[in-house]
Protein backbone atom coordinates (compact mmCIF):
# COMPACT_ATOMS: atom_id res chain seq x y z
CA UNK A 1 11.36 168.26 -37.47
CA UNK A 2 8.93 168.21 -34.93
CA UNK A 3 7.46 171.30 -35.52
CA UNK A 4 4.49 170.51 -37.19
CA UNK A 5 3.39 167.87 -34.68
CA UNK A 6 3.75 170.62 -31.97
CA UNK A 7 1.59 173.21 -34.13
CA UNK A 8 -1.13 170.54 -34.23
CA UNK A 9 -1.66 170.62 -30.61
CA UNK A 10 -1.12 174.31 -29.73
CA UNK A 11 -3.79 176.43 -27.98
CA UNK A 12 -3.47 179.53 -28.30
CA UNK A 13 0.58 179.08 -28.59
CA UNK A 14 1.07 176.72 -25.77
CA UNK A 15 0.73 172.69 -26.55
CA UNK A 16 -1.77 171.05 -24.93
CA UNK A 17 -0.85 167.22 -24.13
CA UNK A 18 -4.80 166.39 -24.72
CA UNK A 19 -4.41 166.53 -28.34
CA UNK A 20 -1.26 165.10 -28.96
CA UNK A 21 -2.46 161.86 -29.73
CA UNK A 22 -5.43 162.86 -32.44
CA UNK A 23 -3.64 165.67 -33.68
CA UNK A 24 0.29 165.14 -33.89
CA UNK A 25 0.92 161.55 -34.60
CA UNK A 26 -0.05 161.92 -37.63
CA UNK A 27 2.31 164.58 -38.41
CA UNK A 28 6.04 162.35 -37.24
CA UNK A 29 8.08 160.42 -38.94
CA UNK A 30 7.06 156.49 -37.62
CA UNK A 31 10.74 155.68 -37.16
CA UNK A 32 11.75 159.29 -36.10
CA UNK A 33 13.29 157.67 -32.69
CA UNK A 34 16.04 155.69 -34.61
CA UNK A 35 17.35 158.90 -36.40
CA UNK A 36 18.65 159.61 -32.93
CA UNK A 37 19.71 156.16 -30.93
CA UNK A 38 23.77 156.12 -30.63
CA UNK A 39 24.10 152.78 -31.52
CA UNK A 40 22.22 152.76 -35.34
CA UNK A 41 26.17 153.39 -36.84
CA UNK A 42 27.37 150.60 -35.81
CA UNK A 43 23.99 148.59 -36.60
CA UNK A 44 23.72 149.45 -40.29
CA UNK A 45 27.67 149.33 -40.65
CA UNK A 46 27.37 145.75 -39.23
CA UNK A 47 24.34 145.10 -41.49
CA UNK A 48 25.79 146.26 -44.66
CA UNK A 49 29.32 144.17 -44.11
CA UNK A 50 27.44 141.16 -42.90
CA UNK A 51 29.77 141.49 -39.75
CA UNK A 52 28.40 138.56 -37.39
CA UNK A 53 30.82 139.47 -34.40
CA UNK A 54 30.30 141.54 -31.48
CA UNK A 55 28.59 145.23 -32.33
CA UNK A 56 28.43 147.58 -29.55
CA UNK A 57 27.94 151.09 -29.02
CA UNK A 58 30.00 153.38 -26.46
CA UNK A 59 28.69 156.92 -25.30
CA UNK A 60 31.08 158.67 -23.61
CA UNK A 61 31.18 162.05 -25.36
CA UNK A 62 34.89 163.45 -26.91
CA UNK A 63 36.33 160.43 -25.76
CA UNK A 64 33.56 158.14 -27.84
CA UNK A 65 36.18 157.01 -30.54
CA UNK A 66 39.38 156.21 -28.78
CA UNK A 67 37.12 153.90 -26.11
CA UNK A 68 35.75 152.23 -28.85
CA UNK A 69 38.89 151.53 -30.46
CA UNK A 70 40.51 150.39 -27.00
CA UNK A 71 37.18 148.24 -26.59
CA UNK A 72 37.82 146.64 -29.77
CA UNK A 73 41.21 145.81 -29.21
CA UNK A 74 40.54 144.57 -26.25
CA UNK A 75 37.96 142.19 -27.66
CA UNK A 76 40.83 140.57 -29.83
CA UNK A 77 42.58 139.91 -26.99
CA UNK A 78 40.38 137.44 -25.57
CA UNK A 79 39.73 136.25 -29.35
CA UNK A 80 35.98 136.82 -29.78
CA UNK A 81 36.37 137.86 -32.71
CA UNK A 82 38.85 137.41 -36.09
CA UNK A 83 38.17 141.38 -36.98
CA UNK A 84 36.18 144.24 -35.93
CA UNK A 85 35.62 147.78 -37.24
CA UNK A 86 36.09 150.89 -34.94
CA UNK A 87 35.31 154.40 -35.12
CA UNK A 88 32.98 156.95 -34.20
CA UNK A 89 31.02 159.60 -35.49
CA UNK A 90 29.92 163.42 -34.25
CA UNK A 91 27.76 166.16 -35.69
CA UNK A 92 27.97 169.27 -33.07
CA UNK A 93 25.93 171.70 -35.84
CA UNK A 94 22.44 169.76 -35.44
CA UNK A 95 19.97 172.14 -34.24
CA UNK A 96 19.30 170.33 -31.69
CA UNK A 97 22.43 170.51 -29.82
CA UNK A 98 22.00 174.08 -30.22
CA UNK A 99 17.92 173.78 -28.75
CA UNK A 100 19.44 171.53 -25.67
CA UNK A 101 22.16 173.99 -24.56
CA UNK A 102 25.12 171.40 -25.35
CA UNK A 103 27.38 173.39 -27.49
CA UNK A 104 29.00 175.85 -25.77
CA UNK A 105 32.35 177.90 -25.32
CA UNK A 106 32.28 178.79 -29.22
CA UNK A 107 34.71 180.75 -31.16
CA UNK A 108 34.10 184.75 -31.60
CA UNK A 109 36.67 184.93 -34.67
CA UNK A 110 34.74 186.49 -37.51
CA UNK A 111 37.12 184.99 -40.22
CA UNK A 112 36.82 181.13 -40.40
CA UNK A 113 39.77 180.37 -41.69
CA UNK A 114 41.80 181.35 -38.67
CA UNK A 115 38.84 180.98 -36.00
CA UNK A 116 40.34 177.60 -34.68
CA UNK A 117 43.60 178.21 -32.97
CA UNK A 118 44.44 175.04 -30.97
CA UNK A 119 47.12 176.14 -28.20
CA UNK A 120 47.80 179.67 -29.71
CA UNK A 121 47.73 182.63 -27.09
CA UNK A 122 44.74 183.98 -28.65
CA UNK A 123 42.62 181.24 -29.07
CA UNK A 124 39.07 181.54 -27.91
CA UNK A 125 36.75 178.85 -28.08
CA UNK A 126 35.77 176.05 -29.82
CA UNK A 127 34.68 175.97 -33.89
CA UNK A 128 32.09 172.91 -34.80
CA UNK A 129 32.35 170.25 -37.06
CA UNK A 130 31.18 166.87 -38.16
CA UNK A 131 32.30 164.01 -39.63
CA UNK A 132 32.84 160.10 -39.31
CA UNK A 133 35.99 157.58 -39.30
CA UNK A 134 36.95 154.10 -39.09
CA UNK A 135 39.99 151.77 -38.68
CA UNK A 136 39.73 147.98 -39.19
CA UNK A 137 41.30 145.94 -36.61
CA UNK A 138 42.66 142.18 -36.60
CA UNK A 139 45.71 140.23 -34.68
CA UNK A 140 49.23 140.55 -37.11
CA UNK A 141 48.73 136.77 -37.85
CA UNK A 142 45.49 137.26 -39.23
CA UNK A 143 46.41 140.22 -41.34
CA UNK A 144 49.45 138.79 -42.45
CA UNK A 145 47.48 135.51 -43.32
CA UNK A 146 45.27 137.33 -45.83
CA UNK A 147 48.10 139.81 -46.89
CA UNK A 148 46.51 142.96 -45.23
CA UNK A 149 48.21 146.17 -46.58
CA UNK A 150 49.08 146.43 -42.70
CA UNK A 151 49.57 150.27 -41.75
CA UNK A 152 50.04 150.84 -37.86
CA UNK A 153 49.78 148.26 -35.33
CA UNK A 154 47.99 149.55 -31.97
CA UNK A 155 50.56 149.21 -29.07
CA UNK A 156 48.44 150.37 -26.08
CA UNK A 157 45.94 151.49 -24.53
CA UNK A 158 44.37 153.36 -21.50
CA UNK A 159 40.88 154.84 -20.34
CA UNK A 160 40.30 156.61 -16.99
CA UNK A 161 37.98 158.89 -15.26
CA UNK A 162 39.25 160.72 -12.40
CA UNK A 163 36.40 162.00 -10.53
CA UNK A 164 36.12 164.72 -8.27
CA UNK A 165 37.90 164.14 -4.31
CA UNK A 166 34.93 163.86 -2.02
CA UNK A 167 33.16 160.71 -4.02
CA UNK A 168 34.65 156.96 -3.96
CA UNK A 169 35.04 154.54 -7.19
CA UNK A 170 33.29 151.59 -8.01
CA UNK A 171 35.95 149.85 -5.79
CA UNK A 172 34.96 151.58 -2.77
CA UNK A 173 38.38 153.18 -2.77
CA UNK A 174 39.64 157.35 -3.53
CA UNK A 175 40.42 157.43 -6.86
CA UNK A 176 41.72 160.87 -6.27
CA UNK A 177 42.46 163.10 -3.52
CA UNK A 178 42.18 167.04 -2.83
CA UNK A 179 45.77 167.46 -3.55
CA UNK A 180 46.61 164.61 -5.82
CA UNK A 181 49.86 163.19 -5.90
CA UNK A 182 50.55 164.77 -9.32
CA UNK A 183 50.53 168.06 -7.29
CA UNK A 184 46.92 168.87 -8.97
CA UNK A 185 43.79 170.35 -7.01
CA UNK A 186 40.88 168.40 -7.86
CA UNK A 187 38.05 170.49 -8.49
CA UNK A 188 34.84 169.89 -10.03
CA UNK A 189 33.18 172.93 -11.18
CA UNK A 190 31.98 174.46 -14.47
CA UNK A 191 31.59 177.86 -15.27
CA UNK A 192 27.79 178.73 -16.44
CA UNK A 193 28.47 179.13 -19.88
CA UNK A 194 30.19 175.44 -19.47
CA UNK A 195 33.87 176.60 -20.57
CA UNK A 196 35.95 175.89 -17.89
CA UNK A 197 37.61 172.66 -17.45
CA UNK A 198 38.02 170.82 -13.94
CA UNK A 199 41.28 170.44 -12.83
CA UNK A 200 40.86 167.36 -12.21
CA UNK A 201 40.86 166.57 -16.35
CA UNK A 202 45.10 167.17 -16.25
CA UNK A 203 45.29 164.01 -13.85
CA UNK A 204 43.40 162.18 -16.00
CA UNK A 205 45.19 162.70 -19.03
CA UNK A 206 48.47 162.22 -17.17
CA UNK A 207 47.15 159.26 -16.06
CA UNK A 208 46.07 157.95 -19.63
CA UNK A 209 49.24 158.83 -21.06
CA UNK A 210 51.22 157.01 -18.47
CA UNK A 211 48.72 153.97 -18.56
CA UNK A 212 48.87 153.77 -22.36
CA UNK A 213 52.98 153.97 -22.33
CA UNK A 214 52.74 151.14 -19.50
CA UNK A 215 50.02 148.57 -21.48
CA UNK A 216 52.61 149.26 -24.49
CA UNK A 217 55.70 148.66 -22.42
CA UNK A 218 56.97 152.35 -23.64
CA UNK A 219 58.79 155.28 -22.52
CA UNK A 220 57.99 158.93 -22.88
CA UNK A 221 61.47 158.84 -24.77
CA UNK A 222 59.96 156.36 -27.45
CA UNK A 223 57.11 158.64 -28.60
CA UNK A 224 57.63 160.63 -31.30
CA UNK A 225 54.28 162.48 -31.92
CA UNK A 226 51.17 163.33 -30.00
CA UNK A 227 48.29 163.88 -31.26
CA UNK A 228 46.66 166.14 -28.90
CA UNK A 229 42.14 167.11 -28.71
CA UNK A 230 43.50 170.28 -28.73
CA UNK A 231 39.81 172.17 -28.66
CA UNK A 232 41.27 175.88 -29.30
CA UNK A 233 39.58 176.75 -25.87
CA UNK A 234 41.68 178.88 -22.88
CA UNK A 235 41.25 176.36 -20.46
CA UNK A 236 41.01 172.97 -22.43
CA UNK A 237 43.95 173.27 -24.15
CA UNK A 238 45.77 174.74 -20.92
CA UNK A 239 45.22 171.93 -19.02
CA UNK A 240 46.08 169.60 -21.46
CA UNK A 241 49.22 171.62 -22.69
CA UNK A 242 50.75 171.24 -19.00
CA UNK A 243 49.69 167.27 -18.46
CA UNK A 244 51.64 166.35 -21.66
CA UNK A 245 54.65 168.27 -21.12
CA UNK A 246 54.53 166.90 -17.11
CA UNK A 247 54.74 163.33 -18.75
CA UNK A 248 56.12 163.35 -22.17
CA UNK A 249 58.78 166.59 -22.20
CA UNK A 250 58.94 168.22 -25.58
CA UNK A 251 57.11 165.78 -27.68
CA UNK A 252 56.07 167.25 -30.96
CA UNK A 253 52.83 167.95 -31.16
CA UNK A 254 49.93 168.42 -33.58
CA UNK A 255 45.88 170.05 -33.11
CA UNK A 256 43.95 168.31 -36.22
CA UNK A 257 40.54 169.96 -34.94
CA UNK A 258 42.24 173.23 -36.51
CA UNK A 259 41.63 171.54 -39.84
CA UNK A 260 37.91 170.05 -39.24
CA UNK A 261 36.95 171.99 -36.11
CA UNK A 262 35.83 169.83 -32.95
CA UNK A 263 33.70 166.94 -33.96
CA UNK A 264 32.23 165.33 -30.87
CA UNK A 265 32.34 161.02 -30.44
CA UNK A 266 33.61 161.31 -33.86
CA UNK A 267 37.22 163.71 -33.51
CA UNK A 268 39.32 160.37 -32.15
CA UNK A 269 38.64 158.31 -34.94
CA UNK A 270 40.00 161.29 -37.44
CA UNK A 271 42.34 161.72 -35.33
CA UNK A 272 44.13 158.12 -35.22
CA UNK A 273 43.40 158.12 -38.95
CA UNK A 274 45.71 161.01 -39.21
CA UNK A 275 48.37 159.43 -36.60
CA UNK A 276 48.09 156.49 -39.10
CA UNK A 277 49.00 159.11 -42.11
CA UNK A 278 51.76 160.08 -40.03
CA UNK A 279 52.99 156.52 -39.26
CA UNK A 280 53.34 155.66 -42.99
CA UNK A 281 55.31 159.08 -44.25
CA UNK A 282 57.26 159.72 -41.00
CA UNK A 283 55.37 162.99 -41.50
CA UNK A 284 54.05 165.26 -38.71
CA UNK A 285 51.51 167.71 -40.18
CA UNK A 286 51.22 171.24 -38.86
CA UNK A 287 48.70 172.87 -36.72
CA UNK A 288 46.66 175.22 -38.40
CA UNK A 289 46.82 178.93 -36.99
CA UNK A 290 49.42 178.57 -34.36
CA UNK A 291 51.32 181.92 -34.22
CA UNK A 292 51.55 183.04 -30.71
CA UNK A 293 53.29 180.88 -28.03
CA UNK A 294 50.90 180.53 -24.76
CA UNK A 295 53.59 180.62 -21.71
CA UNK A 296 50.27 178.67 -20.04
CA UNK A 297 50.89 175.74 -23.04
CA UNK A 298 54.26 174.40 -22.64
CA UNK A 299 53.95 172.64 -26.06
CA UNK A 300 55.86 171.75 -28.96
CA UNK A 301 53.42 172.70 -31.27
CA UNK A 302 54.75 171.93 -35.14
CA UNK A 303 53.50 174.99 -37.35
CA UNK A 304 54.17 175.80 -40.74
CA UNK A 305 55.24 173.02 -42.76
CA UNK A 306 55.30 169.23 -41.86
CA UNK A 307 58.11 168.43 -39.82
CA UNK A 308 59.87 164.55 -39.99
CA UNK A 309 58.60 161.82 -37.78
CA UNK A 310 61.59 160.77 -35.97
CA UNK A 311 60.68 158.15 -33.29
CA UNK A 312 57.71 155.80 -35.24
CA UNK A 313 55.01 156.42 -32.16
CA UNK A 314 52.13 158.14 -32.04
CA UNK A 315 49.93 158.83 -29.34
CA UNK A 316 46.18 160.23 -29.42
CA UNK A 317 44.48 162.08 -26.77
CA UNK A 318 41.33 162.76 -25.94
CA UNK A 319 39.28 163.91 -23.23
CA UNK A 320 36.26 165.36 -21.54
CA UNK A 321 35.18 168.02 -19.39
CA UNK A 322 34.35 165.61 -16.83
CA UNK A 323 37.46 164.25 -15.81
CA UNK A 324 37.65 161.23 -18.14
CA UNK A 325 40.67 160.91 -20.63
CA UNK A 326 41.59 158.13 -23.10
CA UNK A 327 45.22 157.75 -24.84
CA UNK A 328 46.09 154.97 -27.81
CA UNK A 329 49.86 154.22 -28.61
CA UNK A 330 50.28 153.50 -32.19
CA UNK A 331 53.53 152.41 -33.90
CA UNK A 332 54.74 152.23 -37.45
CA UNK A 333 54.66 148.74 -39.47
């Protein structure tokens, strides 16, 4: 969109900075900038609802969503406000993203309706998406004061970033060493096409899914469902794969990106949407394209047709390439 403006001050192909102001202005937007600021969601959302409580804005990549949601609840606990909305919203198929190098490790299927293949042995890489969700939180005496059509309550939460061995935390302490004491090798590399995944990202989901079981006073016995981020690439979904079955066992487990493909910020809040579904209709739906066991992926993937919710818990994953990982327990009503 910014084409023009560029054209305008071109010499001979290359822009010259000179004429920028005389000749370019003139040809952007005046508000272009707040097309692109993170937090204008939540500003027109709390605009439009006349929501006079806290409104913030958290950019933390895949993991966008579920930290806003554990924000939020946190935010009740301390009573600052009577009811917030949380959510999140992604759009990896902007040009942009493409023009700045930040999608990477896509799919080379050739038919989209099998290209995303969360967990399956021949999965290959990731299929974009976009979209936008929402929950609306308040205490159970609130809701039930008002008689909210209550539909999950949120039972815990956990966010944490295990960085790579050699640097410190804020608290001037390791927050992880060379050979952790999950048994994992921290490493903090990419590959140069940006597909590989640290190893370092399996501690922190263990440690997510541990600290959202303690917060809810839980045990990996009580969960019934996990709903994993589950990207559809090698490594991602290895990695993850192996730090849920280290913690949880044989959980049942679902990849909703193999519906809507990978959506950013915006996947978590989909994602607990659909953990809600599940909640209500003691339903787990099935993962799209999963036909081939991974012997990497010790997962219980369900495939095929929905199977029953037995234990009414639910907890969503997601995570980052750089070692940070959130999980939210929900339970049924």
């Amino acid at each position: 969109e910014a084409a023009m403006a560029f054209r305008r001050s071109a010499v001979d192909g290359h822009v010259d900075l000179k004429r920028w102001g005389r000749s370019a202005m003139g040809e952007l937007f005046p508000l272009w900038m707040l097309k692109y600021l993170p937090n204008m969601p939540a500003c027109h959302i709390g605009i439009g609802q006349d929501a006079r409580g806290p409104n913030n804005t958290i950019t933390l990549g895949d993991v966008s969503s579920l930290s806003a949601l554990a924000e939020a609840v946190r935010v009740l606990d301390r009573g600052q406000a009577d009811a917030l909305i949380a959510g999140g919203v992604g759009a990896r198929l902007h040009p942009l993203d493409f023009a700045r190098g930040q999608v990477t490790g896509l799919t080379r299927q050739a038919d989209p309706a099998v290209a995303c293949r969360p967990f399956d042995a021949r999965r290959d890489g990731v299929v974009n998406g976009e979209g936008a969700g929402s929950v609306i939180l308040e205490p159970d005496d609130k809701a039930q004061a008002r008689g909210a059509n209550r539909l999950a309550r949120v039972l815990g939460c956990a966010n944490v970033f295990a960085p790579p061995a050699d640097r410190s935390s804020a608290h001037g302490t390791a927050a992880s060493d060379r050979s952790s004491a999950d048994g994992t090798a921290s490493c903090d590399r990419l590959a140069a096409d940006g597909t590989s995944v640290p190893a370092r990202v399996g501690l922190a989901i263990r440690r997510a899914v541990r600290g959202a079981l303690d917060d809810a006073g839980l045990t990996p016995a009580d969960v019934g469902l996990v709903v994993a981020h589950g990207v559809s690439t090698v490594d991602d979904d290895r990695v993850e794969a192996q730090a849920i079955h280290e913690v949880l066992g044989d959980v049942p487990l679902t990849a909703p990106k193999s519906y809507f493909g990978h959506l950013g910020p915006g996947a978590g809040a989909l994602e607990t949407a659909l953990a809600v579904l599940a909640l209500q209709h003691r339903l787990i739906p099935p993962t799209l394209n999963y036909e081939r066991p991974d012997p990497e992926c010790p997962a219980n993937v369900v495939r095929g047709q929905p199977a029953p919710l037995a234990k009414p818990v639910a907890l969503i994953l997601s995570h980052t390439r750089y070692g940070q990982a959130v999980a939210v327990a929900l339970g049924g009503i």
